[in-house]
Protein backbone atom coordinates (compact mmCIF):
# COMPACT_ATOMS: atom_id res chain seq x y z
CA UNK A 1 160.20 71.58 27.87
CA UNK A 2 158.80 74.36 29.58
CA UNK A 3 156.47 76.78 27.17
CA UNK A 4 154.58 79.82 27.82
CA UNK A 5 151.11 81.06 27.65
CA UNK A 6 150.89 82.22 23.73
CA UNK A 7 152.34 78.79 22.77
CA UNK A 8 149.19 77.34 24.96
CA UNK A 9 147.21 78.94 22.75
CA UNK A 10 148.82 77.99 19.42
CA UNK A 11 148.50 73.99 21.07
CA UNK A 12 144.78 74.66 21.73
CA UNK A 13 143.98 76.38 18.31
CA UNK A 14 143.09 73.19 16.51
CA UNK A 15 140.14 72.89 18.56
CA UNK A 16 138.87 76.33 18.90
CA UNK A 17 135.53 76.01 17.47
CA UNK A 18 134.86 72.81 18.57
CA UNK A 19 132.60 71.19 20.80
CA UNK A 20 133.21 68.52 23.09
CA UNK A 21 131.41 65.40 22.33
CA UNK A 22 131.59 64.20 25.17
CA UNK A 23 132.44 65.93 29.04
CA UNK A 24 132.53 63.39 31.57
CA UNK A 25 132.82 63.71 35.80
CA UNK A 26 135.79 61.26 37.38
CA UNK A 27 136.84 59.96 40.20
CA UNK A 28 136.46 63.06 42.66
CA UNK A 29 136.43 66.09 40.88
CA UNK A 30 138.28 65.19 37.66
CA UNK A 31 136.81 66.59 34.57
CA UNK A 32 137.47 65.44 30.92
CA UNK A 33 136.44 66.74 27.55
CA UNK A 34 136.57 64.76 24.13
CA UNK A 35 137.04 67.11 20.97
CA UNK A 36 137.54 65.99 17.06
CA UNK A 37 137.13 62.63 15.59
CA UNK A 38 137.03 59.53 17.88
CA UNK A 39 139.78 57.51 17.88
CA UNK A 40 139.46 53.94 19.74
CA UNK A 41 142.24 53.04 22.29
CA UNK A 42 142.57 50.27 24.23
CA UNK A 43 139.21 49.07 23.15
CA UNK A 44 137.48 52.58 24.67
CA UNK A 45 136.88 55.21 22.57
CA UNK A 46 138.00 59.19 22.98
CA UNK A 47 138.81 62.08 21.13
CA UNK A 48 141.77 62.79 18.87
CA UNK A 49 142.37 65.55 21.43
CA UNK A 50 141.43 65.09 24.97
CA UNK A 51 141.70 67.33 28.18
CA UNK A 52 141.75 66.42 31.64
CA UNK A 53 141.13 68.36 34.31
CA UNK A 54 142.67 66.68 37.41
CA UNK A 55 145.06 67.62 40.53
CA UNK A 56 142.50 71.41 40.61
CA UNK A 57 140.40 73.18 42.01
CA UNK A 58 138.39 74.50 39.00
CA UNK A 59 134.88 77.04 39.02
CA UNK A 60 132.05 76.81 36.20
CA UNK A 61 130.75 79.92 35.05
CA UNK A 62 127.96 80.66 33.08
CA UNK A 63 128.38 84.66 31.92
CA UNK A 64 128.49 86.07 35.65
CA UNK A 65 126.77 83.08 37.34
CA UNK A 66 128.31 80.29 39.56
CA UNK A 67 127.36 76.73 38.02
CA UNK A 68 129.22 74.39 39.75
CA UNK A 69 132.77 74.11 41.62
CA UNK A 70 134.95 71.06 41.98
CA UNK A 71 133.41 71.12 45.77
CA UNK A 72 129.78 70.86 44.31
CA UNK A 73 127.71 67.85 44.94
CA UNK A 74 127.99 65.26 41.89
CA UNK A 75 124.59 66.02 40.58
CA UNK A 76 125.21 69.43 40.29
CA UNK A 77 128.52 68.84 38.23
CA UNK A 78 126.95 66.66 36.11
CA UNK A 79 124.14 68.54 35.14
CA UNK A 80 126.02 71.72 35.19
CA UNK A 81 129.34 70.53 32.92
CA UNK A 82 126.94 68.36 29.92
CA UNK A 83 126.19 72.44 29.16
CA UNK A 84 129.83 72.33 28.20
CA UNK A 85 128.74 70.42 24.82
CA UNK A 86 126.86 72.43 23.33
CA UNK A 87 129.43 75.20 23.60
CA UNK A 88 132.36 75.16 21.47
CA UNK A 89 135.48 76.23 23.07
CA UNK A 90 136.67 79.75 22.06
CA UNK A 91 139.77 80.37 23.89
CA UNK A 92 141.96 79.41 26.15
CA UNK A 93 144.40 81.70 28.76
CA UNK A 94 146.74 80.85 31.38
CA UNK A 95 148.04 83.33 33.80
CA UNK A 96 152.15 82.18 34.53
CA UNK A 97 152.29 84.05 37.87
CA UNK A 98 148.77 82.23 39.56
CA UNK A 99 149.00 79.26 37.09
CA UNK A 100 144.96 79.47 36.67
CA UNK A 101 143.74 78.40 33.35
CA UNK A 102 140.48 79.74 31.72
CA UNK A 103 139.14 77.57 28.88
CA UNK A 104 136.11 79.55 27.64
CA UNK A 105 133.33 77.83 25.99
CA UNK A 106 130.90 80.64 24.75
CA UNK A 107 129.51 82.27 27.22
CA UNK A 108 130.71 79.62 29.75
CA UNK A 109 133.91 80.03 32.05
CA UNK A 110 135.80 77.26 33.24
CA UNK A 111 138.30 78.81 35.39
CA UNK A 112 141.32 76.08 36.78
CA UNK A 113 143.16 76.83 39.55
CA UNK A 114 146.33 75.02 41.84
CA UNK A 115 144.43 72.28 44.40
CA UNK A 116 144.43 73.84 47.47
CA UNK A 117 144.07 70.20 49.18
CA UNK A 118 147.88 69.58 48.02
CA UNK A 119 150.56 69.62 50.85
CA UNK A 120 153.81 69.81 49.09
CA UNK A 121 152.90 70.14 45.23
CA UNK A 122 155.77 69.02 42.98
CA UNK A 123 156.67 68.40 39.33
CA UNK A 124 154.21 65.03 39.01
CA UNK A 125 151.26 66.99 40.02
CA UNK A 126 149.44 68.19 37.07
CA UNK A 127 146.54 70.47 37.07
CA UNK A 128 145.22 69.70 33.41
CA UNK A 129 146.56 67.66 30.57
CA UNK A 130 145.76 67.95 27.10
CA UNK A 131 146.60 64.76 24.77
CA UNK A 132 147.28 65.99 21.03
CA UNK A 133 148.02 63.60 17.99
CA UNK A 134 151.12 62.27 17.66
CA UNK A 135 151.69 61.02 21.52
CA UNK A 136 152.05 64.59 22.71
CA UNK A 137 150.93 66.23 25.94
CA UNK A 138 150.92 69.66 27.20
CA UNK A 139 150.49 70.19 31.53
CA UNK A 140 150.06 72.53 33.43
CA UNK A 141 151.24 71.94 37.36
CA UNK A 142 153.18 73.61 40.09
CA UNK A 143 156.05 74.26 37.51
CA UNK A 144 153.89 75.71 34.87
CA UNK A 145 153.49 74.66 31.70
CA UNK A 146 155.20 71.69 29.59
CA UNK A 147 154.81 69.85 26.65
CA UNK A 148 156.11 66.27 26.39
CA UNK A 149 155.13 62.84 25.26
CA UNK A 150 151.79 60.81 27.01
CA UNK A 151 154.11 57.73 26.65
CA UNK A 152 155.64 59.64 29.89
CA UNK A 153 152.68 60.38 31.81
């Protein structure tokens, strides 16, 4: 089901105000932020609501200051991302004509744009996904933005 950018927000609003407990770095670039109470799955734990950056290029900002890219050495996303939680997240955009994302955490950008390093992107490459209670998931990808079930994903 395809949705558009003020229903992003209305998905995102239970965690505005939060901060991630925990922001890990992935396999290449892949980002991921825990928010809310833990909740153990498959004997690892994670937040109630969960977002992963993945198939993206994606930019750290810190007010008008560079941080960290998704081409950045590991260190330097490391260090630069754990800033993430000790910001709460404030709001969250996405732009329907360039499909970038901003999720802004204070005074910190994270700005989430198409991968570049894609040759033919198609409806199974996502951008970001956000896992809500209740088995749902909203993506972002080539298509824009959807909200299904994670027992499709």
């Amino acid at each position: 089901m395809k949705t558009v950018a003020i229903d992003i927000r209305e998905h995102f609003r239970p965690i505005v105000g939060l901060r991630p407990w925990r922001v890990s770095l992935g396999v290449g670039s892949f980002l991921t932020f825990d928010f809310g109470r833990k909740v153990k799955e498959d004997h690892h734990l994670r937040g109630e609501w969960y977002l992963w950056i993945y198939q993206a290029n994606w930019s750290l900002r810190h007010r008008d200051r560079k941080l960290a890219d998704s081409d950045s050495r590991r260190t330097i996303i490391e260090v630069a991302t754990q800033r993430l939680e000790e910001a709460e997240l404030t709001s969250v955009s996405f732009d329907p004509q360039t499909s970038v994302t901003e999720f802004q955490f204070g005074e910190f950008y994270l700005l989430v744009s198409p991968a570049d390093y894609l040759d033919s992107p198609d409806d199974r490459d996502e951008y970001w996904l956000f896992f809500m209670p209740g088995n749902l998931v909203l993506t972002a990808g080539p298509d824009g933005v959807s909200l299904g079930s994670s027992d499709q994903s």
